[in-house]
C-alpha atoms as a PDB file:
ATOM      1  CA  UNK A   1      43.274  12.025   3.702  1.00  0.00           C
ATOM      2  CA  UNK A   2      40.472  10.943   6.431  1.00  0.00           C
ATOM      3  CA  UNK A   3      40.233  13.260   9.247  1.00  0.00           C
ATOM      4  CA  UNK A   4      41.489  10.247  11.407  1.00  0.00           C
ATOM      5  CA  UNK A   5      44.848  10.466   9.482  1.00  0.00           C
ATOM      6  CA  UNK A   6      45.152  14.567   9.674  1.00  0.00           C
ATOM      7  CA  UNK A   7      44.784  14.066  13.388  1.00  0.00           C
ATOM      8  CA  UNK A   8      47.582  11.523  13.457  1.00  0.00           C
ATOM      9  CA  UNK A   9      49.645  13.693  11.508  1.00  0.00           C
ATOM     10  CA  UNK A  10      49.396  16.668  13.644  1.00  0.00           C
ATOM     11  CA  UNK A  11      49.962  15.273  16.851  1.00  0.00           C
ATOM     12  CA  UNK A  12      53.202  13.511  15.298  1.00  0.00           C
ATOM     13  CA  UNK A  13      54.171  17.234  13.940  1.00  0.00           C
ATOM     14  CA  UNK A  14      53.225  18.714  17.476  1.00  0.00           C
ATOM     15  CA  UNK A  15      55.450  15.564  18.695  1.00  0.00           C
ATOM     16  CA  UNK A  16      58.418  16.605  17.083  1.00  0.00           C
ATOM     17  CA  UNK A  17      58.246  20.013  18.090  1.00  0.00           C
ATOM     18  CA  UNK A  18      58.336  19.035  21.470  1.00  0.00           C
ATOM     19  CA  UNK A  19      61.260  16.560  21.087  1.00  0.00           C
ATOM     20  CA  UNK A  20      63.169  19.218  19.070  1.00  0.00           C
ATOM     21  CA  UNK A  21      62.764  22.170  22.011  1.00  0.00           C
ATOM     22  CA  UNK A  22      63.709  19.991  24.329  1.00  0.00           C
ATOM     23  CA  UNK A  23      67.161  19.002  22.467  1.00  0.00           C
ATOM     24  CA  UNK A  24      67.941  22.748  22.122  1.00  0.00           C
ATOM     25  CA  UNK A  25      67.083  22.425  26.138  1.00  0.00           C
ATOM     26  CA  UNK A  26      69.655  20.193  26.705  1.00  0.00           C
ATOM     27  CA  UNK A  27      72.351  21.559  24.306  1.00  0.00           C
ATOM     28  CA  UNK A  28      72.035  24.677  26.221  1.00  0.00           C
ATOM     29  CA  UNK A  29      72.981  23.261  29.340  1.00  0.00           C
ATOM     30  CA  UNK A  30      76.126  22.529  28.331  1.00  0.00           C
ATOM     31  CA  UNK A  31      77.072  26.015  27.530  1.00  0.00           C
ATOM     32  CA  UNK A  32      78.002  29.178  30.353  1.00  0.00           C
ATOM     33  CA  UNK A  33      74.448  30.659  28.924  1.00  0.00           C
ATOM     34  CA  UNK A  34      72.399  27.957  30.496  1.00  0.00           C
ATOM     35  CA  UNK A  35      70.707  29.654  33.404  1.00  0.00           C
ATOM     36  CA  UNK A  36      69.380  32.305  30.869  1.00  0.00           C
ATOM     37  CA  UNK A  37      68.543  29.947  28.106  1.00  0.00           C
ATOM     38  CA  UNK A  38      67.197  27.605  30.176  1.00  0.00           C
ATOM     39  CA  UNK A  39      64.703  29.445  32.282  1.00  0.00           C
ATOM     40  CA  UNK A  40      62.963  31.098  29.335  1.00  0.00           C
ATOM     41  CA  UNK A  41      63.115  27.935  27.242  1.00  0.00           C
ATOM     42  CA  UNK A  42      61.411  25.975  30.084  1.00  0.00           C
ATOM     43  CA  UNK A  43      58.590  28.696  31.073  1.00  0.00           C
ATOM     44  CA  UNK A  44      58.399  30.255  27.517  1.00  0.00           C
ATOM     45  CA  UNK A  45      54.534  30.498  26.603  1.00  0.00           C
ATOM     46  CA  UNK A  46      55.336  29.182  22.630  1.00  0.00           C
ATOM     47  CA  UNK A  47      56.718  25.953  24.185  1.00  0.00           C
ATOM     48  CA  UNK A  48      53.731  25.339  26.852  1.00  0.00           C
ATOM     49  CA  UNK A  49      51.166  26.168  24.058  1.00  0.00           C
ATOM     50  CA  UNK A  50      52.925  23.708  22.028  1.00  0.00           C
ATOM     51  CA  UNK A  51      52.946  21.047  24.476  1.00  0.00           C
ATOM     52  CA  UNK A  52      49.276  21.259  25.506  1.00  0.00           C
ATOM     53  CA  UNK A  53      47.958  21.391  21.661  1.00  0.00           C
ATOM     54  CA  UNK A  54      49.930  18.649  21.264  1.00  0.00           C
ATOM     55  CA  UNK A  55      48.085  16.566  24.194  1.00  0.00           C
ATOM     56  CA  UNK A  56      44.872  17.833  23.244  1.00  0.00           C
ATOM     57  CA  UNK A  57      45.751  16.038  19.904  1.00  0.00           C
ATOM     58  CA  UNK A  58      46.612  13.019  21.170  1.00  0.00           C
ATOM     59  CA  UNK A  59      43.891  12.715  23.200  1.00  0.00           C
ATOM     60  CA  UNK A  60      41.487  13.524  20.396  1.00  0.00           C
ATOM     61  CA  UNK A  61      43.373  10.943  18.084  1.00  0.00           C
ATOM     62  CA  UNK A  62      42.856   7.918  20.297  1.00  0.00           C
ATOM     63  CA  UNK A  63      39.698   8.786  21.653  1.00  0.00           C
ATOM     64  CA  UNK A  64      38.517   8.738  17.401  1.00  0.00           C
ATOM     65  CA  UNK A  65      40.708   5.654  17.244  1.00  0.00           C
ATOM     66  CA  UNK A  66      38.327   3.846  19.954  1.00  0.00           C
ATOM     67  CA  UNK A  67      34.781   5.079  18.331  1.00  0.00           C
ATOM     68  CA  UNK A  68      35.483   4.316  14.990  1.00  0.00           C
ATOM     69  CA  UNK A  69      37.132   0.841  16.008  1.00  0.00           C
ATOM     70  CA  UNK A  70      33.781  -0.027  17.891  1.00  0.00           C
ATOM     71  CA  UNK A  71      31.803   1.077  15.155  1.00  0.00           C
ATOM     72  CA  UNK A  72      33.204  -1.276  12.543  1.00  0.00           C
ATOM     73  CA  UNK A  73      33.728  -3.996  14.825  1.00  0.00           C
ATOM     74  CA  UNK A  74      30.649  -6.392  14.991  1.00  0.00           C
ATOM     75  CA  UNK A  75      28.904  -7.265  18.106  1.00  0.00           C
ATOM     76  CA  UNK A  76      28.820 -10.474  19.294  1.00  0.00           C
ATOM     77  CA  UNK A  77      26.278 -12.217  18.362  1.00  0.00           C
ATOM     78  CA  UNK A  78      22.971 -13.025  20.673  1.00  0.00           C
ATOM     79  CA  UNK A  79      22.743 -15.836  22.591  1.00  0.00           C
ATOM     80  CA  UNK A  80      19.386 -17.757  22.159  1.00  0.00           C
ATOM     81  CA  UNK A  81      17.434 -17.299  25.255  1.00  0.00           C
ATOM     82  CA  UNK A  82      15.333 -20.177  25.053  1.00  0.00           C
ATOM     83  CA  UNK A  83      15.552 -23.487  23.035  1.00  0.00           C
ATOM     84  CA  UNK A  84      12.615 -25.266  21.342  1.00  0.00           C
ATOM     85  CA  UNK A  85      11.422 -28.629  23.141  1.00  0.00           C
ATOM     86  CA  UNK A  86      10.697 -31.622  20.644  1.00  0.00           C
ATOM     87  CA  UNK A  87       7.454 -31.243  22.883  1.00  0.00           C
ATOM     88  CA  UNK A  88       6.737 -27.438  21.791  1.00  0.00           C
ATOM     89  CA  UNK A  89       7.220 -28.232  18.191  1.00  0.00           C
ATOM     90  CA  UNK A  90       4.667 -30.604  18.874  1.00  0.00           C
ATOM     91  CA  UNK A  91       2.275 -28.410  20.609  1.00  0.00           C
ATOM     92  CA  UNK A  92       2.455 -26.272  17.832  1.00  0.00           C
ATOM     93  CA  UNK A  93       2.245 -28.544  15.162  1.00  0.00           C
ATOM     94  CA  UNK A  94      -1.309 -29.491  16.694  1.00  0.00           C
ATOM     95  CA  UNK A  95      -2.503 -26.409  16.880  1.00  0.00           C
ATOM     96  CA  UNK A  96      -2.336 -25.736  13.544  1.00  0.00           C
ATOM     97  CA  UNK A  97      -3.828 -29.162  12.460  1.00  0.00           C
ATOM     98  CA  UNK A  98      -6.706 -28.582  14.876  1.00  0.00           C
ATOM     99  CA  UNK A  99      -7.247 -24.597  13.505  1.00  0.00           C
ATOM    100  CA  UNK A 100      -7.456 -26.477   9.994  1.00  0.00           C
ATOM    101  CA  UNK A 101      -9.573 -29.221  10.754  1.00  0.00           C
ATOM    102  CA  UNK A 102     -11.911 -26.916  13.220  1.00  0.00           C
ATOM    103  CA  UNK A 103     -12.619 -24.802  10.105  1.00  0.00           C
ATOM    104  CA  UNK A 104     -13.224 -27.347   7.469  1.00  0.00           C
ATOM    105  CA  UNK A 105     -15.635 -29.478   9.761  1.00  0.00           C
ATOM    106  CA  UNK A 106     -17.486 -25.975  10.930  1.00  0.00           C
ATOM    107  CA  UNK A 107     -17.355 -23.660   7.609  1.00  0.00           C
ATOM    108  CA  UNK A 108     -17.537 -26.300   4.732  1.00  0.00           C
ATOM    109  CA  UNK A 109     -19.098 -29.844   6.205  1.00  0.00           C
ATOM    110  CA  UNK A 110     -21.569 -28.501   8.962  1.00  0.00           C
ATOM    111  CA  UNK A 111     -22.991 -25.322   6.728  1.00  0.00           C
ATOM    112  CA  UNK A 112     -23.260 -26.692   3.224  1.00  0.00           C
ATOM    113  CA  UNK A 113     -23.926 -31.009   4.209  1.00  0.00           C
ATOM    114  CA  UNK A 114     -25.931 -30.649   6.953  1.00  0.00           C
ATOM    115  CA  UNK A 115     -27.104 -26.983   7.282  1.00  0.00           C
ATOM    116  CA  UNK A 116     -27.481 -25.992   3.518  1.00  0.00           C
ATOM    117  CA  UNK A 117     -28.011 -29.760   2.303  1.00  0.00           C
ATOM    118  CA  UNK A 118     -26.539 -28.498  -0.889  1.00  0.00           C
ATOM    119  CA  UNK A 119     -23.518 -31.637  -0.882  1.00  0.00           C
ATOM    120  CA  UNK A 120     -22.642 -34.886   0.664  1.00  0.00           C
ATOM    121  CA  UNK A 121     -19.900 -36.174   2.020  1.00  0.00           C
ATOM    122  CA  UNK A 122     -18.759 -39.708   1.262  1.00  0.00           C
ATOM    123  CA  UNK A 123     -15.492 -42.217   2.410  1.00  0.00           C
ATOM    124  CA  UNK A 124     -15.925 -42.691  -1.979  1.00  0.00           C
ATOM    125  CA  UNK A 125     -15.636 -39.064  -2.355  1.00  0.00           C
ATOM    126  CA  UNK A 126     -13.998 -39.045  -5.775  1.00  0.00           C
ATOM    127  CA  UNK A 127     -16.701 -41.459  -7.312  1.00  0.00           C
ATOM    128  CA  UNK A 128     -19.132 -39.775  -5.431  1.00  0.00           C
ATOM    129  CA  UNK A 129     -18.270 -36.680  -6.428  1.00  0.00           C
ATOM    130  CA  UNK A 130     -18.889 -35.308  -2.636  1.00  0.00           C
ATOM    131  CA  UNK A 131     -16.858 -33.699  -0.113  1.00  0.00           C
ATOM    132  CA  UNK A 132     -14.212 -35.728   1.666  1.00  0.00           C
ATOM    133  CA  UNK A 133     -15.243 -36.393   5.678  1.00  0.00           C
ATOM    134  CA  UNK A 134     -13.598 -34.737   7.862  1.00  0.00           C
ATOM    135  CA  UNK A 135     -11.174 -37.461   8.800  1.00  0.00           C
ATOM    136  CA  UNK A 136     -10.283 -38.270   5.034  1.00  0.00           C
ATOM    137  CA  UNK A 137      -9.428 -34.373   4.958  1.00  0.00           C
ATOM    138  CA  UNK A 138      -6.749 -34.246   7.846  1.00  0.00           C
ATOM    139  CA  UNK A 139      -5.622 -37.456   6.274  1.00  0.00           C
ATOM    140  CA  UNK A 140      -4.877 -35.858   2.966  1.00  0.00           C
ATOM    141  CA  UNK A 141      -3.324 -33.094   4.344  1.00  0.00           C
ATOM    142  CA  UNK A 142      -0.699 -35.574   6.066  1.00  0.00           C
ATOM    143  CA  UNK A 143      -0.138 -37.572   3.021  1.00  0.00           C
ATOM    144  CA  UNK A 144       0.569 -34.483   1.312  1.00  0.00           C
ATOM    145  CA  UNK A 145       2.722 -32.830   3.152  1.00  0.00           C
ATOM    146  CA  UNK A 146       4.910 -36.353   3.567  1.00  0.00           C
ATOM    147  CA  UNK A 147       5.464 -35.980  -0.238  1.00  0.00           C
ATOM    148  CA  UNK A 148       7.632 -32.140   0.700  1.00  0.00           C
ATOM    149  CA  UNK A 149      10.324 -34.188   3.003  1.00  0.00           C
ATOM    150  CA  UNK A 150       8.844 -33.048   6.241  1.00  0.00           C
ATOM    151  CA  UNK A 151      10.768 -34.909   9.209  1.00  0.00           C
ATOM    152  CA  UNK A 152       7.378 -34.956  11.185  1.00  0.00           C
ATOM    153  CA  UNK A 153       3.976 -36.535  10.911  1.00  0.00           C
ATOM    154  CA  UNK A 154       0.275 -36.769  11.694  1.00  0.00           C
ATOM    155  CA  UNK A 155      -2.026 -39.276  12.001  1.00  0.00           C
ATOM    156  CA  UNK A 156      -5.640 -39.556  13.348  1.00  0.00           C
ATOM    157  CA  UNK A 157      -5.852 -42.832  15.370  1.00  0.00           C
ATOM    158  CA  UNK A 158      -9.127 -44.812  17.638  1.00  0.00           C
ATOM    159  CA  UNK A 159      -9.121 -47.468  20.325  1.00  0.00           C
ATOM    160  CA  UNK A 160     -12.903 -48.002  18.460  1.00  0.00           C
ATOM    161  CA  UNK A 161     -12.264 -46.385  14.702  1.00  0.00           C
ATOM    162  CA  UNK A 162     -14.499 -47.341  11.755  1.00  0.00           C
ATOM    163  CA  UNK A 163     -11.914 -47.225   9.406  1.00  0.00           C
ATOM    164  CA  UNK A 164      -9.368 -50.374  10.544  1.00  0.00           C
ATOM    165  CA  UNK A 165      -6.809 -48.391   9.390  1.00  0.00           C
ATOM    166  CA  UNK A 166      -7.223 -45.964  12.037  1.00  0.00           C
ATOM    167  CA  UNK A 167      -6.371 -48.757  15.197  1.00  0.00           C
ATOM    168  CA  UNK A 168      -3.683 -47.704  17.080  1.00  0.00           C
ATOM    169  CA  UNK A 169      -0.144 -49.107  15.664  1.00  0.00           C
ATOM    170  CA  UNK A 170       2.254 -48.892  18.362  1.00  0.00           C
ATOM    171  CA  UNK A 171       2.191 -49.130  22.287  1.00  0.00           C
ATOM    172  CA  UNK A 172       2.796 -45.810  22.578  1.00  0.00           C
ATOM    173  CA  UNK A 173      -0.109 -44.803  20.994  1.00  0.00           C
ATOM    174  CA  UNK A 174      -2.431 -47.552  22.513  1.00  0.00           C
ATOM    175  CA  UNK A 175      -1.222 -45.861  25.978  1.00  0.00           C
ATOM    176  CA  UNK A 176      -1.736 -42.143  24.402  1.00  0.00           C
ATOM    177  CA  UNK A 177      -5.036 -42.735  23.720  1.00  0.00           C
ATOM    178  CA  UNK A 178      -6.018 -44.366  26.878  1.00  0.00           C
ATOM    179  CA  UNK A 179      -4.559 -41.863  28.746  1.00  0.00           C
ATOM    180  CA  UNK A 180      -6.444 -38.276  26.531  1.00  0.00           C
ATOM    181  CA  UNK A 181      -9.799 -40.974  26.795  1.00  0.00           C
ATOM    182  CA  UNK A 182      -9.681 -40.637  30.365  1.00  0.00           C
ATOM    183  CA  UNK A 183      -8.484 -37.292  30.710  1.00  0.00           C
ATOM    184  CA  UNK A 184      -9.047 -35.187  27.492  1.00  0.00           C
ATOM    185  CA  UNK A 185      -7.352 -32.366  28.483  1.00  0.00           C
ATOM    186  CA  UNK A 186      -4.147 -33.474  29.669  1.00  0.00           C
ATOM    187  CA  UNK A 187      -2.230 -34.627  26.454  1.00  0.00           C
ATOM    188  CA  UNK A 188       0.075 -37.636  26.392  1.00  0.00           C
ATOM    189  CA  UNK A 189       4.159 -37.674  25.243  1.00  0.00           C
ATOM    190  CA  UNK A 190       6.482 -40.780  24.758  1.00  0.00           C
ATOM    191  CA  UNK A 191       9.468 -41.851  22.870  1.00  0.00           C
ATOM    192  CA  UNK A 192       9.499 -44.567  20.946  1.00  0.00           C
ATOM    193  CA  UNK A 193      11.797 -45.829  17.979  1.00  0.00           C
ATOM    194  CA  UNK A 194      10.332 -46.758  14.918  1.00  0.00           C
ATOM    195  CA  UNK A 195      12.892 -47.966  11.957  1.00  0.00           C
ATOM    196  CA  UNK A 196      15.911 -47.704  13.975  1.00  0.00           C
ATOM    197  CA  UNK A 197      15.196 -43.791  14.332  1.00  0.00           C
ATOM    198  CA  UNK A 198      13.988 -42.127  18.269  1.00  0.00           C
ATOM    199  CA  UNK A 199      10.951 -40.016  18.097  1.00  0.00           C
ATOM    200  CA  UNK A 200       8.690 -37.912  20.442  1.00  0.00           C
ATOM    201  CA  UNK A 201       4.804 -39.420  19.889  1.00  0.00           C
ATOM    202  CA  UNK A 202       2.590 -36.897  21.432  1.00  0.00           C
ATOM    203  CA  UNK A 203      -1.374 -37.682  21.490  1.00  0.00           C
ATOM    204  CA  UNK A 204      -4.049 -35.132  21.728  1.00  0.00           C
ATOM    205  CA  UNK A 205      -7.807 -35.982  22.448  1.00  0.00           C
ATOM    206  CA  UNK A 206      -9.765 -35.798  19.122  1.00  0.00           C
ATOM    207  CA  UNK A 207     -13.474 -33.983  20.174  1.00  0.00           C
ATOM    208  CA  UNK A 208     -16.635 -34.305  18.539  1.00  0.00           C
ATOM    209  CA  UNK A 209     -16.365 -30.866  17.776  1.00  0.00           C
ATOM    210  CA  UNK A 210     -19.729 -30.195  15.656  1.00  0.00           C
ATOM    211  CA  UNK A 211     -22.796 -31.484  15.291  1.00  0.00           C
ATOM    212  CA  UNK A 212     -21.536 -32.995  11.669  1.00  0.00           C
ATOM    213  CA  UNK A 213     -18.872 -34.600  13.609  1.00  0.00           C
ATOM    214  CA  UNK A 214     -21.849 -36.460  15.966  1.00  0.00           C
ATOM    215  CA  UNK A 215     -24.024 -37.307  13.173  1.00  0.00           C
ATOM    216  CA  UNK A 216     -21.593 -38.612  11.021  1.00  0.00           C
ATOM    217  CA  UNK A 217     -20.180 -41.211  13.960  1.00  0.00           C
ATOM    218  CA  UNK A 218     -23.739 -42.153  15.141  1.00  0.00           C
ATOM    219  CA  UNK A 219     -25.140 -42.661  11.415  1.00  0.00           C
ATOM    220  CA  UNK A 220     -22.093 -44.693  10.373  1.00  0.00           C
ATOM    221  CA  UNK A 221     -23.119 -48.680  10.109  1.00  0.00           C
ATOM    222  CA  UNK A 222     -19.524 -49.244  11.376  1.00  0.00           C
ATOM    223  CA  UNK A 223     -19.583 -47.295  14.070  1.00  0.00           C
ATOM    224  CA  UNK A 224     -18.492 -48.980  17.632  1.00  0.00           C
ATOM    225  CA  UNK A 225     -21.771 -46.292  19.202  1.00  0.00           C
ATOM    226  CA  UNK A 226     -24.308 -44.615  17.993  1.00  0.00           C
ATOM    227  CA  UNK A 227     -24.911 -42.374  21.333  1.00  0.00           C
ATOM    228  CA  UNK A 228     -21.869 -39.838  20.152  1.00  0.00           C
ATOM    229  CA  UNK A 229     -22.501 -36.236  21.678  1.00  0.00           C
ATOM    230  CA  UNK A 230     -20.406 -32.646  21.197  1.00  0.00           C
ATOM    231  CA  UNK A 231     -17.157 -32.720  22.858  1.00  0.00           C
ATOM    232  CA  UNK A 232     -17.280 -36.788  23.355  1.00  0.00           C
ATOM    233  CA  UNK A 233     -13.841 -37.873  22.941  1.00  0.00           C
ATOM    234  CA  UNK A 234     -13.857 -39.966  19.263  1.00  0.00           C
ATOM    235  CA  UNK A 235     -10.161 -40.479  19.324  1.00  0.00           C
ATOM    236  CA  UNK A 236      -6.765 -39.216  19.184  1.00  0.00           C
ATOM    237  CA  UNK A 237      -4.429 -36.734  17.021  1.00  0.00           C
ATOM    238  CA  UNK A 238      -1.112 -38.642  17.149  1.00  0.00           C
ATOM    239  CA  UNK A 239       1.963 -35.858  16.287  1.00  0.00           C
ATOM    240  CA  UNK A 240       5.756 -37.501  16.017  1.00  0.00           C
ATOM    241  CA  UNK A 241       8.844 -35.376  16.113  1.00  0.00           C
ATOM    242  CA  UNK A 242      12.061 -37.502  15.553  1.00  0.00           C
ATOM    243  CA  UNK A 243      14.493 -36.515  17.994  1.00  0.00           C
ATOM    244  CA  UNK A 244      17.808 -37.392  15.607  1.00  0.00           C
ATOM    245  CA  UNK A 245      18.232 -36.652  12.028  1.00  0.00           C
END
């Protein structure tokens, strides 16, 4: 038996007691011996002893009653104290893409094509056998990740690009990238619907962000310039969150 139920037990005992002195109480009234019977009865040290370990009991019983009920009983669950924007997921989203495509342009294209000289890098990179360029490799990386179900997407896009491909294909991006041209640092959001579904576009200014970066642009026959310098705006990152599923 748990020590909850021995408590229970002994204040019921303790209970009874009680309820049994206070019949013989009341019996005793009724006879010519109830002043004497009475009187002891009522003051008698047995029956107050009784009646206060009996309260103390009680007490202790529902007072272990309430702790162990609060102990099993869950808590209520937390209420989030912030909910994630489209526009954060976003924000996110790019700066992992940038991280990615920071490193591979810095640590593989700039140290072993143009520091080290050891490969190339060609748009023909599998017949080539050379590195992809650093556009073909964020490129890639979105195509891939496509093929895993992901709801969102990335695209690199160019009021100027070489690659055709590359033009803007929506208003909203035509206005994106006008808007992080003229101010790089401010990045651009719209909705748009595309398919019959409502997404967040968000653009982000796309920096010459090496000196691979600014050779590649200026050497390229297709290029719309071949005055490119570090931290020239070349384009746009182009990130789209749907906003229903």
């Amino acid at each position: 038996m748990s020590q909850f139920q021995n408590l229970v037990t002994a204040s019921r005992q303790s209970a009874a007691i009680l309820e049994f002195q206070a019949e013989q109480v009341r019996r005793s009234a009724e006879t010519p011996l109830r002043r004497w019977v009475l009187k002891p009865v009522a003051t008698s040290t047995h029956f107050k002893r009784n009646l206060a370990a009996g309260l103390v009991l009680l007490t202790i019983a529902i007072a272990t009653f309430r702790v162990r009920a609060a102990q099993t009983t869950p808590p209520e669950r937390a209420q989030p104290n912030a909910i994630i924007r489209p526009q954060d997921m976003a924000d996110a989203l790019r700066a992992v893409i940038a991280a990615e495509r920071e490193v591979y342009t810095k640590v593989v294209v700039q140290r072993l094509v143009h520091d080290e000289k050891t490969i190339k890098t060609s748009e023909h990179w599998e017949q080539d056998k050379a590195l992809p360029t650093p556009c073909q490799d964020l490129r890639l990386g979105a195509e891939a990740i496509q093929t895993k179900g992901a709801e969102f997407s990335y695209t690199l896009r160019a009021l100027r690009p070489i690659n055709p491909r590359n033009a803007p294909e929506t208003a909203v991006e035509r206005l994106g990238l006008e808007a992080v041209a003229r101010h790089p640092e401010t990045n651009y959001y719209g909705n748009e619907t595309l398919g019959g579904r409502r997404y967040l576009t968000a653009v982000y200014a796309d920096k010459a962000i090496s000196r691979a970066c600014v050779a590649c642009h200026n050497e390229h026959p297709k290029s719309a310039k071949n005055d490119w310098k570090l931290d020239d705006v070349i384009g746009g990152l182009v990130v789209r969150i749907p906003l229903e599923f």
